[in-house]
PDB file of N, CA and C in Angstrom:
ATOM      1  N   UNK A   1     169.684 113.098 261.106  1.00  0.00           N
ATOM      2  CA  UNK A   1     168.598 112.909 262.074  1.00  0.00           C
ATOM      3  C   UNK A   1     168.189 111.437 262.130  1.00  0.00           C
ATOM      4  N   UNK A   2     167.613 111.165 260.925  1.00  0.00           N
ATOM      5  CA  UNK A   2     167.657 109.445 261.008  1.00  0.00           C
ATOM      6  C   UNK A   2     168.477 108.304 261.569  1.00  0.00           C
ATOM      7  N   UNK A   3     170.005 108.937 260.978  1.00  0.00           N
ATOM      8  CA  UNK A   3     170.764 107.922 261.990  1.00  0.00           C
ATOM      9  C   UNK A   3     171.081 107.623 263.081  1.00  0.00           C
ATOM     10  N   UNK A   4     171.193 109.155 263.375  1.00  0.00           N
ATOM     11  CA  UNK A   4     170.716 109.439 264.918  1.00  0.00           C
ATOM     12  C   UNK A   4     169.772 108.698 265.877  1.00  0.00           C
ATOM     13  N   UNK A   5     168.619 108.691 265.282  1.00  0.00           N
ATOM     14  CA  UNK A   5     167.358 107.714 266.341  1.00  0.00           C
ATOM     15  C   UNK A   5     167.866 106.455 265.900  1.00  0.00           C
ATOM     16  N   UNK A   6     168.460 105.975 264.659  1.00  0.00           N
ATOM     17  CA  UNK A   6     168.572 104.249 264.684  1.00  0.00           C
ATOM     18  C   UNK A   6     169.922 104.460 265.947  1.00  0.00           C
ATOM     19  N   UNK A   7     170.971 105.024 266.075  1.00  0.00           N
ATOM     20  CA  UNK A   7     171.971 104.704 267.327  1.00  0.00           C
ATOM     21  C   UNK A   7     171.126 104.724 268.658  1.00  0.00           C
ATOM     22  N   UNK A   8     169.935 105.861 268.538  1.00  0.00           N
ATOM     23  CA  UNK A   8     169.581 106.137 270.243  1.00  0.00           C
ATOM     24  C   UNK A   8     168.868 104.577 270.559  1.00  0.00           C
ATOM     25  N   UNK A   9     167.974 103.727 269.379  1.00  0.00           N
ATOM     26  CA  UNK A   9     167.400 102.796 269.223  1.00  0.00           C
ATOM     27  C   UNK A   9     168.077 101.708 269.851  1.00  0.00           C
ATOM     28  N   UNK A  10     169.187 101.730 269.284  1.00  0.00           N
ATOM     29  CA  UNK A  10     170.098 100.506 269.692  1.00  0.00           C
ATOM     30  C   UNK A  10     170.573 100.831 270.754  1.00  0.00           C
ATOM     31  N   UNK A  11     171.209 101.309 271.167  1.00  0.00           N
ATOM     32  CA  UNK A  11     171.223 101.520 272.440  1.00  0.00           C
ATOM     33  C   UNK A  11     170.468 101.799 273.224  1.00  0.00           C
ATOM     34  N   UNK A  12     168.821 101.848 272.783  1.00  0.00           N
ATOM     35  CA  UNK A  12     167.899 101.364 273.766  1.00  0.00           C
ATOM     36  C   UNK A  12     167.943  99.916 273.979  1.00  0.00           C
ATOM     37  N   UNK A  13     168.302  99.972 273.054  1.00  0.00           N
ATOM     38  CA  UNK A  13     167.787  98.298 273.082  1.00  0.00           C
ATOM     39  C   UNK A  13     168.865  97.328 273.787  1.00  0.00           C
ATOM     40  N   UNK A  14     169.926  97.659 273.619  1.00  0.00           N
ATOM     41  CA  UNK A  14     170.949  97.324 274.408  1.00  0.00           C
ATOM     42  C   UNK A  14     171.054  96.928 275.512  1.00  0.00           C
ATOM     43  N   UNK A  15     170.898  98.475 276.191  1.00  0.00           N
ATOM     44  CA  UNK A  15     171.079  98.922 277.596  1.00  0.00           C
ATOM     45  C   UNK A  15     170.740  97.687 278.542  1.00  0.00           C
ATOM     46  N   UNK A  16     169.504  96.973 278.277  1.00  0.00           N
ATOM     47  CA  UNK A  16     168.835  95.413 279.783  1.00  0.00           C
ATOM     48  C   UNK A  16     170.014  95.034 279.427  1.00  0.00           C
ATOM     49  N   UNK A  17     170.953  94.577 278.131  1.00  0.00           N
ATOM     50  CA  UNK A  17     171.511  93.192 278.583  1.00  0.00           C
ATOM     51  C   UNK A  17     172.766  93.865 278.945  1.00  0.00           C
ATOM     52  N   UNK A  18     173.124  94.820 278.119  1.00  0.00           N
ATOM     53  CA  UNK A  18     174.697  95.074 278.991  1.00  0.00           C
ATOM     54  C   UNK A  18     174.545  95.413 281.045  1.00  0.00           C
ATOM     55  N   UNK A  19     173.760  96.244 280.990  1.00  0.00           N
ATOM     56  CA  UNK A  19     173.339  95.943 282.659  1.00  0.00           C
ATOM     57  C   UNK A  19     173.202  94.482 282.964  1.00  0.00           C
ATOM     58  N   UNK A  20     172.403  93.776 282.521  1.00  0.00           N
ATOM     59  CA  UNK A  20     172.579  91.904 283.069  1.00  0.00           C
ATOM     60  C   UNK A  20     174.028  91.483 283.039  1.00  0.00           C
ATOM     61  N   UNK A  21     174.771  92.031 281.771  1.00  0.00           N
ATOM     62  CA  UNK A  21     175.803  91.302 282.135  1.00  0.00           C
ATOM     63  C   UNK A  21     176.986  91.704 282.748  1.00  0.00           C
ATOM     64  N   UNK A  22     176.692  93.336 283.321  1.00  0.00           N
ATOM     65  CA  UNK A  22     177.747  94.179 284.602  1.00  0.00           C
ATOM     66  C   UNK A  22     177.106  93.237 285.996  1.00  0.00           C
ATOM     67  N   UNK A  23     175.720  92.930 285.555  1.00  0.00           N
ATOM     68  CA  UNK A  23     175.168  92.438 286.819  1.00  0.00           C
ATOM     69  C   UNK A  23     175.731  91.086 287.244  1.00  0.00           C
ATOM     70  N   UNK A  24     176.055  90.390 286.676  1.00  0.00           N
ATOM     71  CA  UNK A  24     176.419  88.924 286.206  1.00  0.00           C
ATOM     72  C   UNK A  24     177.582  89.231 286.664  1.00  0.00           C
ATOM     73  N   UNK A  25     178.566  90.232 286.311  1.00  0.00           N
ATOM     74  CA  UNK A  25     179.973  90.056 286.146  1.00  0.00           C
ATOM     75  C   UNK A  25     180.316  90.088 287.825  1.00  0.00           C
ATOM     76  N   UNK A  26     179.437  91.363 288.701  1.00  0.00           N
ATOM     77  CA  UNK A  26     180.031  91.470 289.619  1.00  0.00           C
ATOM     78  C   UNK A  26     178.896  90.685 290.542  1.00  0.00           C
ATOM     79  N   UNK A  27     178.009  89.560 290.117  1.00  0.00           N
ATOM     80  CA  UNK A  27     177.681  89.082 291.262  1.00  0.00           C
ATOM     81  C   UNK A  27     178.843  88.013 291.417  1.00  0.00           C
ATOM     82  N   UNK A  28     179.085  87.132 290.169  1.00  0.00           N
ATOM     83  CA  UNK A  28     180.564  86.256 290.117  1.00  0.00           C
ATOM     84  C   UNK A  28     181.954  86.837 290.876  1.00  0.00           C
ATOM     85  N   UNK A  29     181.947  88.132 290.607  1.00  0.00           N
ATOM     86  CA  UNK A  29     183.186  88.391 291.156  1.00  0.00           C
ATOM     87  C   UNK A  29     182.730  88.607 293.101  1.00  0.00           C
ATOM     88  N   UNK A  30     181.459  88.899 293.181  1.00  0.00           N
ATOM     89  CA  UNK A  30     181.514  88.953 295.002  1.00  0.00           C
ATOM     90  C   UNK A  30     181.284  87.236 295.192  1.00  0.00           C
ATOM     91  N   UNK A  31     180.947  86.378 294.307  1.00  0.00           N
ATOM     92  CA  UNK A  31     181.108  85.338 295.340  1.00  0.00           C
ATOM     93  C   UNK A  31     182.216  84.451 295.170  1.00  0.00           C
ATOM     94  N   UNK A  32     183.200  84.845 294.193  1.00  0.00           N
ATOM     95  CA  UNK A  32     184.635  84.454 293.964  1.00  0.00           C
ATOM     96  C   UNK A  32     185.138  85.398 295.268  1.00  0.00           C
ATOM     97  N   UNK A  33     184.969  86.237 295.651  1.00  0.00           N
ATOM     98  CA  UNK A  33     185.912  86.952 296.686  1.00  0.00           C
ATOM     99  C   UNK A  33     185.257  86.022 298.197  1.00  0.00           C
ATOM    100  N   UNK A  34     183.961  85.958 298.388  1.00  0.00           N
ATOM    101  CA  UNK A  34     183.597  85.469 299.238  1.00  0.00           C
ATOM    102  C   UNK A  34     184.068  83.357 299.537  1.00  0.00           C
ATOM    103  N   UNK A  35     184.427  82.769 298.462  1.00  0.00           N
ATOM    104  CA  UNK A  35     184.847  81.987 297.988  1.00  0.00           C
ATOM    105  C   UNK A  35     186.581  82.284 298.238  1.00  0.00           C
ATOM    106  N   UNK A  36     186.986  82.789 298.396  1.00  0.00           N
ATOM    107  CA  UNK A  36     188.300  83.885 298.702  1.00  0.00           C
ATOM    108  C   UNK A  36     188.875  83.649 299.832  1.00  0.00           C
ATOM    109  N   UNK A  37     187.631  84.624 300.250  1.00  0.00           N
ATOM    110  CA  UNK A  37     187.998  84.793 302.286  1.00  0.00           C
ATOM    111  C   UNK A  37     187.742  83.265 302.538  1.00  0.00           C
ATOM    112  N   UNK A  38     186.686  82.705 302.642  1.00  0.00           N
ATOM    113  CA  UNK A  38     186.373  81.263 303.107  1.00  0.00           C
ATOM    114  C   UNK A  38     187.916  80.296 303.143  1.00  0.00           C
ATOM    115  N   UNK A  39     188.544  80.281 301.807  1.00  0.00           N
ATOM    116  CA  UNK A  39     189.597  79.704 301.609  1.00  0.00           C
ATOM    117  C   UNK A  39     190.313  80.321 302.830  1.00  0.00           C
ATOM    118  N   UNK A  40     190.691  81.260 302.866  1.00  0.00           N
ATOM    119  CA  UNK A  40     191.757  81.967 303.623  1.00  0.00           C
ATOM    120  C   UNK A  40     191.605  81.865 304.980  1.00  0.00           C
ATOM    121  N   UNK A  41     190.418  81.493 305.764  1.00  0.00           N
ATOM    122  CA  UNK A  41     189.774  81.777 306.755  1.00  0.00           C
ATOM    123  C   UNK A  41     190.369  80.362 307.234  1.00  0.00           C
ATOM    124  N   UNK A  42     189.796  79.612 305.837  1.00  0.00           N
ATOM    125  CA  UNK A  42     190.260  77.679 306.091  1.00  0.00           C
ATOM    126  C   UNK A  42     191.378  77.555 306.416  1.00  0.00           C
ATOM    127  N   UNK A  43     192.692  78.064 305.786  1.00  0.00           N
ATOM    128  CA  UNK A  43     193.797  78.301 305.736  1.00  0.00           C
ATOM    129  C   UNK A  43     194.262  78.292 307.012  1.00  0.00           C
ATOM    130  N   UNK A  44     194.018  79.493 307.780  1.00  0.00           N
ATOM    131  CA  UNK A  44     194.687  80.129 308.746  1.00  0.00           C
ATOM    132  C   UNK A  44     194.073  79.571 309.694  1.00  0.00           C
ATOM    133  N   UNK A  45     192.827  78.737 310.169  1.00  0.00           N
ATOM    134  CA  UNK A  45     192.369  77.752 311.389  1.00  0.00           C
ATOM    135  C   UNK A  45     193.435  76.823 310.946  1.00  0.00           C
ATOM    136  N   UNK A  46     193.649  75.900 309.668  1.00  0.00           N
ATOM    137  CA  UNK A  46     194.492  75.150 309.859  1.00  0.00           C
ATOM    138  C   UNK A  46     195.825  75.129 310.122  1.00  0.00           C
ATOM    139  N   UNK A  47     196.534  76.402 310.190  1.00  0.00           N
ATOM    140  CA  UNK A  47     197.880  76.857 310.606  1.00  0.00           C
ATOM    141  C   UNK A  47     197.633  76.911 312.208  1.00  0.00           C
ATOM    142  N   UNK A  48     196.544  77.600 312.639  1.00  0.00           N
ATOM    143  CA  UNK A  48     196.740  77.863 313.976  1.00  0.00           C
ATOM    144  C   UNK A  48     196.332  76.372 314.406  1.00  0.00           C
ATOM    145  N   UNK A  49     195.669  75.501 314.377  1.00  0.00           N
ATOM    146  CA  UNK A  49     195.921  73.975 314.888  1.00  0.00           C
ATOM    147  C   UNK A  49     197.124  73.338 315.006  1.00  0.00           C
ATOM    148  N   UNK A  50     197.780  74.143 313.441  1.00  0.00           N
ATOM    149  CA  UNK A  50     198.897  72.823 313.641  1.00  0.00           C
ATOM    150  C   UNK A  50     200.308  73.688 314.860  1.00  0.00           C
ATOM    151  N   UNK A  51     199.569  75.268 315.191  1.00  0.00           N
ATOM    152  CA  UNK A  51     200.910  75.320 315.759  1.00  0.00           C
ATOM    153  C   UNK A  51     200.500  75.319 317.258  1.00  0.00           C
ATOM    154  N   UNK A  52     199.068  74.770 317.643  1.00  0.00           N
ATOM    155  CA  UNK A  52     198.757  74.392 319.286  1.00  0.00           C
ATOM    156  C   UNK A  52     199.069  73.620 319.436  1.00  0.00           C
TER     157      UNK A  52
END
């Protein structure tokens, strides 16, 4: 029983930062993708210039 509440404990206690850092992970990963398209977007205006 005791050890029991020290695990539920810690993993109270846990829980904010591992959420901050799922939060963290996928705000980096949407603005690496958005950082992504931009590139790609750059890309392909400069292909279609060079073939007008």
């Amino acid at each position: 029983m005791h050890c029991f509440w020290l695990q539920r404990s810690t993993l109270r206690h846990e829980t904010p930062y591992l959420h901050f850092k799922q939060n963290l992970l996928k705000m980096n990963h949407q603005r690496q993708r958005q950082l992504d398209e931009r590139g790609i977007n750059k890309q392909i205006k400069v292909l279609l210039e060079q073939t007008n």
